[in-house]
Protein backbone atom coordinates (compact mmCIF):
# COMPACT_ATOMS: atom_id res chain seq x y z
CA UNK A 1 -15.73 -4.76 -5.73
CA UNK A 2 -15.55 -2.06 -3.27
CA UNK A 3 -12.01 -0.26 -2.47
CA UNK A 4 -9.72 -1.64 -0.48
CA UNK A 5 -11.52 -4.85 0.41
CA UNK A 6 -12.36 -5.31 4.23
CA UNK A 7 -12.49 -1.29 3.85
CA UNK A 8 -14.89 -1.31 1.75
CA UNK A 9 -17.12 2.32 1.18
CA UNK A 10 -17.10 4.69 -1.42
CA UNK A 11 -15.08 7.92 -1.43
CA UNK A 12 -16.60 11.53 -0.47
CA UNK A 13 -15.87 14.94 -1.76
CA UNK A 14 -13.48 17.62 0.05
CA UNK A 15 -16.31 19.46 0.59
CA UNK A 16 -18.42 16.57 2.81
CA UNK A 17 -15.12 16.10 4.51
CA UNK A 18 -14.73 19.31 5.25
CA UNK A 19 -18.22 19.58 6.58
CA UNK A 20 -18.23 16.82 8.83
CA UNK A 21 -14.99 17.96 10.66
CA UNK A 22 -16.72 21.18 11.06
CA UNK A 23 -19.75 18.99 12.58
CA UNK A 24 -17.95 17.20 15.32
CA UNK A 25 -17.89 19.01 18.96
CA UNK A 26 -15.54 21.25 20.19
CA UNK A 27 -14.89 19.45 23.45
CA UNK A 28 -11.16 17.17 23.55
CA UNK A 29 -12.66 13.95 22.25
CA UNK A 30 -14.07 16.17 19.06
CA UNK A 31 -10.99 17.97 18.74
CA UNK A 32 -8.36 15.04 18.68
CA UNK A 33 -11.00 13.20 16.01
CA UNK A 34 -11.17 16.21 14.41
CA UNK A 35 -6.91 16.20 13.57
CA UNK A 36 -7.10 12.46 12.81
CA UNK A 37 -9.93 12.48 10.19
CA UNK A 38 -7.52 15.48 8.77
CA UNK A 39 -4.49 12.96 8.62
CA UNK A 40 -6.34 10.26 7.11
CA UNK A 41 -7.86 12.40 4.54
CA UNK A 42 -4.63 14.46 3.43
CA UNK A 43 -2.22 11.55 3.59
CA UNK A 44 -4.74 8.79 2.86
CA UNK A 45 -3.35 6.27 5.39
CA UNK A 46 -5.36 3.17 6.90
CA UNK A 47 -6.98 4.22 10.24
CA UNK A 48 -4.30 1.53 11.87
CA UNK A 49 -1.56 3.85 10.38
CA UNK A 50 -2.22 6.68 12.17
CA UNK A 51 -0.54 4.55 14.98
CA UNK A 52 2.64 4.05 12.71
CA UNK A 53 2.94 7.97 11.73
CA UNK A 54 5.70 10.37 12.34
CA UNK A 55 7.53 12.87 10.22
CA UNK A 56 11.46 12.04 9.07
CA UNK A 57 13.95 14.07 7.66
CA UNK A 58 15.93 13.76 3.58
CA UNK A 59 18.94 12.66 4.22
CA UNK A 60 20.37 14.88 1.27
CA UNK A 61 18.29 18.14 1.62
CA UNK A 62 16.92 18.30 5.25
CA UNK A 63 13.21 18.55 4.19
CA UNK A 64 10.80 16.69 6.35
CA UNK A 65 8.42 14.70 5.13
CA UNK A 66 5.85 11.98 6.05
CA UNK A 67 6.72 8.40 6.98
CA UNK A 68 4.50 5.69 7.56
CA UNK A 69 6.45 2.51 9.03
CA UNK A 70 3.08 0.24 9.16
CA UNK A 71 3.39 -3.41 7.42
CA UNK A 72 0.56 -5.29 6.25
CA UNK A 73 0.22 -8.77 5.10
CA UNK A 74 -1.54 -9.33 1.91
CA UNK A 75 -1.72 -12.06 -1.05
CA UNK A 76 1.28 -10.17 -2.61
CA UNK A 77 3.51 -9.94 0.58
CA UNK A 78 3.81 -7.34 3.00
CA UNK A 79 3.71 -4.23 2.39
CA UNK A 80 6.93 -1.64 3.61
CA UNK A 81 7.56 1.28 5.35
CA UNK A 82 7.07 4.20 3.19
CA UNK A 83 7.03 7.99 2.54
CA UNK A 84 3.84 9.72 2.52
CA UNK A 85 2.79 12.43 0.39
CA UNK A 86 0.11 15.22 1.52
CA UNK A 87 -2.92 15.87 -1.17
CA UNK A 88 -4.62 19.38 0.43
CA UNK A 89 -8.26 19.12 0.30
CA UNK A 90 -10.00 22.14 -1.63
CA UNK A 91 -12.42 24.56 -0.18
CA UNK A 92 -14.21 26.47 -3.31
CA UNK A 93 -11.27 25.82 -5.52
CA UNK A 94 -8.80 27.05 -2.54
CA UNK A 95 -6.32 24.49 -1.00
CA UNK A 96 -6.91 24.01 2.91
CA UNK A 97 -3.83 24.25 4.82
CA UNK A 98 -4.28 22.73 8.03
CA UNK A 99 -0.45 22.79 8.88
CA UNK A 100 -0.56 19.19 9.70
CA UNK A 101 3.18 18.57 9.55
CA UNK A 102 3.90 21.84 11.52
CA UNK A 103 1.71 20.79 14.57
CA UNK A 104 2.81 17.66 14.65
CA UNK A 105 6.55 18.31 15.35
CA UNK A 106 5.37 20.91 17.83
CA UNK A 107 3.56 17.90 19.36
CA UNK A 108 0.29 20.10 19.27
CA UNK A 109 -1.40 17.32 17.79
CA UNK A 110 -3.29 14.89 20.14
CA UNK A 111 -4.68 11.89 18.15
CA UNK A 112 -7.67 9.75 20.15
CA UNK A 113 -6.89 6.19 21.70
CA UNK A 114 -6.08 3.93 18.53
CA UNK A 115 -5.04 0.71 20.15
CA UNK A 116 -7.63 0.11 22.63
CA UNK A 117 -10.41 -2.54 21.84
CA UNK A 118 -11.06 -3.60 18.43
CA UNK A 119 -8.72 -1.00 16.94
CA UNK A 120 -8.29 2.32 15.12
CA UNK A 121 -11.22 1.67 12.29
CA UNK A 122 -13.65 0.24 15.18
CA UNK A 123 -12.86 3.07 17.11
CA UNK A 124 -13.11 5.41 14.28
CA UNK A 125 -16.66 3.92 13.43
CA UNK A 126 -17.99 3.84 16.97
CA UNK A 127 -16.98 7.82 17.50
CA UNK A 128 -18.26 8.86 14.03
CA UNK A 129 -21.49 6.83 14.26
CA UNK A 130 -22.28 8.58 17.81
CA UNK A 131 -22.25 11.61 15.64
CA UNK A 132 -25.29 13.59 13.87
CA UNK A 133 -23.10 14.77 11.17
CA UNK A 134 -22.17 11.18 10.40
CA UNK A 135 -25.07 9.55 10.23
CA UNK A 136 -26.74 12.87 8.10
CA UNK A 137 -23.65 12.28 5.61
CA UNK A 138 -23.69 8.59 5.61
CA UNK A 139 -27.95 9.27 4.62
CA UNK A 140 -27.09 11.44 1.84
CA UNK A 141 -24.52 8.17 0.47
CA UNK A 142 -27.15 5.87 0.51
CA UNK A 143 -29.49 7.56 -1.10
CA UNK A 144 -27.11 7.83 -4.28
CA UNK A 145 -26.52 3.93 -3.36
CA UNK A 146 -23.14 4.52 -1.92
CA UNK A 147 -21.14 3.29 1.48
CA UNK A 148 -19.64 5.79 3.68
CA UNK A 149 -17.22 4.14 5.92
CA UNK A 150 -14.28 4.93 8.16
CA UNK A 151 -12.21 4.04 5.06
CA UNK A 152 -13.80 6.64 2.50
CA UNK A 153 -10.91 8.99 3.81
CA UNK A 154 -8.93 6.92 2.55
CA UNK A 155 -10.70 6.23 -0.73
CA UNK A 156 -11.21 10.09 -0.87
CA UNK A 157 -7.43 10.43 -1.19
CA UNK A 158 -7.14 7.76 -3.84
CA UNK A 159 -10.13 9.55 -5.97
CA UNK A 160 -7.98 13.08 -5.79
CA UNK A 161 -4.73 12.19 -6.67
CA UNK A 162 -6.46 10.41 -10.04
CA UNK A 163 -8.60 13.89 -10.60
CA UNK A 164 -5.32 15.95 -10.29
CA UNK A 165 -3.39 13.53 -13.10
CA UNK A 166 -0.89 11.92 -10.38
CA UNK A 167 -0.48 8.28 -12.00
CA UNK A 168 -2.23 5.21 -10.59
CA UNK A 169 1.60 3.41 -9.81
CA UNK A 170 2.67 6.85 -7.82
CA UNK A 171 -0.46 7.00 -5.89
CA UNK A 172 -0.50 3.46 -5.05
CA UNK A 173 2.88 3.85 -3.65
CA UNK A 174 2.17 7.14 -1.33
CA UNK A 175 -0.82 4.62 0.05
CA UNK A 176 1.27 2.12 0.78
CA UNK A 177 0.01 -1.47 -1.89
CA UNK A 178 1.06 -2.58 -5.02
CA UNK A 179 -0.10 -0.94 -8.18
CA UNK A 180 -2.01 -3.86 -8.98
CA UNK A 181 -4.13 -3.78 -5.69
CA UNK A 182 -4.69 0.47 -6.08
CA UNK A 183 -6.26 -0.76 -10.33
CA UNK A 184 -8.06 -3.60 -9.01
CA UNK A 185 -9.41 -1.56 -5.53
CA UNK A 186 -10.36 1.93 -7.36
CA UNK A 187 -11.81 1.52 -11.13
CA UNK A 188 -11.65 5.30 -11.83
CA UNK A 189 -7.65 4.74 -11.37
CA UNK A 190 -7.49 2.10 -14.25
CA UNK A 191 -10.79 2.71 -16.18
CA UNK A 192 -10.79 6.51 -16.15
CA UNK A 193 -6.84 6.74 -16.55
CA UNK A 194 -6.92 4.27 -19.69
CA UNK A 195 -9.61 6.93 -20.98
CA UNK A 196 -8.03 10.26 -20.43
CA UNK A 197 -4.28 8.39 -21.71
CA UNK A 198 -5.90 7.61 -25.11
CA UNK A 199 -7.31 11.20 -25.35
CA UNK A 200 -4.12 12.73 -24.45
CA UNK A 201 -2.83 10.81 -27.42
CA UNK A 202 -5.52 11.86 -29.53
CA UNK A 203 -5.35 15.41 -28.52
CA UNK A 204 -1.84 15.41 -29.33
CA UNK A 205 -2.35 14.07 -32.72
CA UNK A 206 -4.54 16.75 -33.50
CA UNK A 207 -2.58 19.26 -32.73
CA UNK A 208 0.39 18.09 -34.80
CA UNK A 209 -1.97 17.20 -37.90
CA UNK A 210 -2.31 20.17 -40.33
CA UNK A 211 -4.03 18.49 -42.47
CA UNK A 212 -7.33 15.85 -41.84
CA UNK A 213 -6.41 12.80 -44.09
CA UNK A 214 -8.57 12.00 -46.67
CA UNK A 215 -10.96 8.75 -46.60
């Protein structure tokens, strides 16, 4: 089953992200696609949620932080408002820092239309497939029999949290569905994860075990 359902795709790597943004034009249309492909890959929100963004302050220590008020209907309920946390893409093993949150409260960030015609992942789709970088990328996916979609931002997020040990039920609640959606939507979070738990264990053993018990 692919992630996410109706979103469908596979996820990319931080570096073909990072490539792609550094693909699209320079002129205003480039430049505000440019910031929202950033937000949906560091906060790995649904193309609609970009739409439902803005940045809220701890009521106990003043920090700001992401929040996300979008609700979506599903076969478990409807999904609530929620805090977002940032994963930083990685450039050659260093973190990118595109000072998202910063420009945002400045109001230096200018996102495309989202709520004209068929809505933010149409409009998402019809800008990226106008673009060479796109359709080179979205070449190189199916020749390793893969689906790059507006949504692999998304799926992208999902993929790094698992590869930097953030559990499955944290992840799923930073991306806003239940824990058993973000299992049954992304195998490497339930597959992989039951994996690496069972050699944690193991390691742990081993380490504690002075001496290998006899047959």
């Amino acid at each position: 089953m692919s992630p996410e359902g109706k979103g469908g795709g596979d996820p990319i790597s931080d570096a073909e992200i990072l490539r792609l943004i550094a693909s699209l034009p320079d002129d205003s249309a480039g430049l505000r696609w440019r910031d929202a492909i950033r937000l949906l890959s560091e906060l790995g929100l649904r193309p609609v949620e970009l739409v439902h963004l803005n940045v809220r302050k701890d009521r106990s220590t003043g920090e700001p932080h992401w929040w996300c008020s979008y609700r979506k209907r599903s076969g478990g309920g409807i999904t609530q408002p929620r805090k977002v946390y940032p994963l930083q893409l990685q450039d050659e093993g260093v973190l990118v820092t595109w000072n998202l949150m910063d420009r945002w409260q400045a109001r230096l960030i200018e996102l495309p239309p989202l709520q004209s015609g068929n809505g933010a992942a149409d409009g998402l789709g019809t800008y990226l497939n106008r673009q060479p970088g796109w359709r080179s990328l979205r070449d190189e996916l199916e020749s390793r029999g893969e689906r790059l979609v507006p949504y692999s931002f998304r799926h992208s997020y999902s993929l790094r949290a698992h590869r930097r040990n953030i559990d499955a039920g944290s992840a799923a609640r930073s991306m806003g569905h239940s824990l058993e959606v973000h299992l049954r939507s992304y195998p490497w979070a339930s597959a992989a994860g039951t994996e690496d738990a069972f050699q944690r264990t193991h390691d742990a053993l081993v380490a504690t075990t002075t001496q290998p018990a006899s047959a």
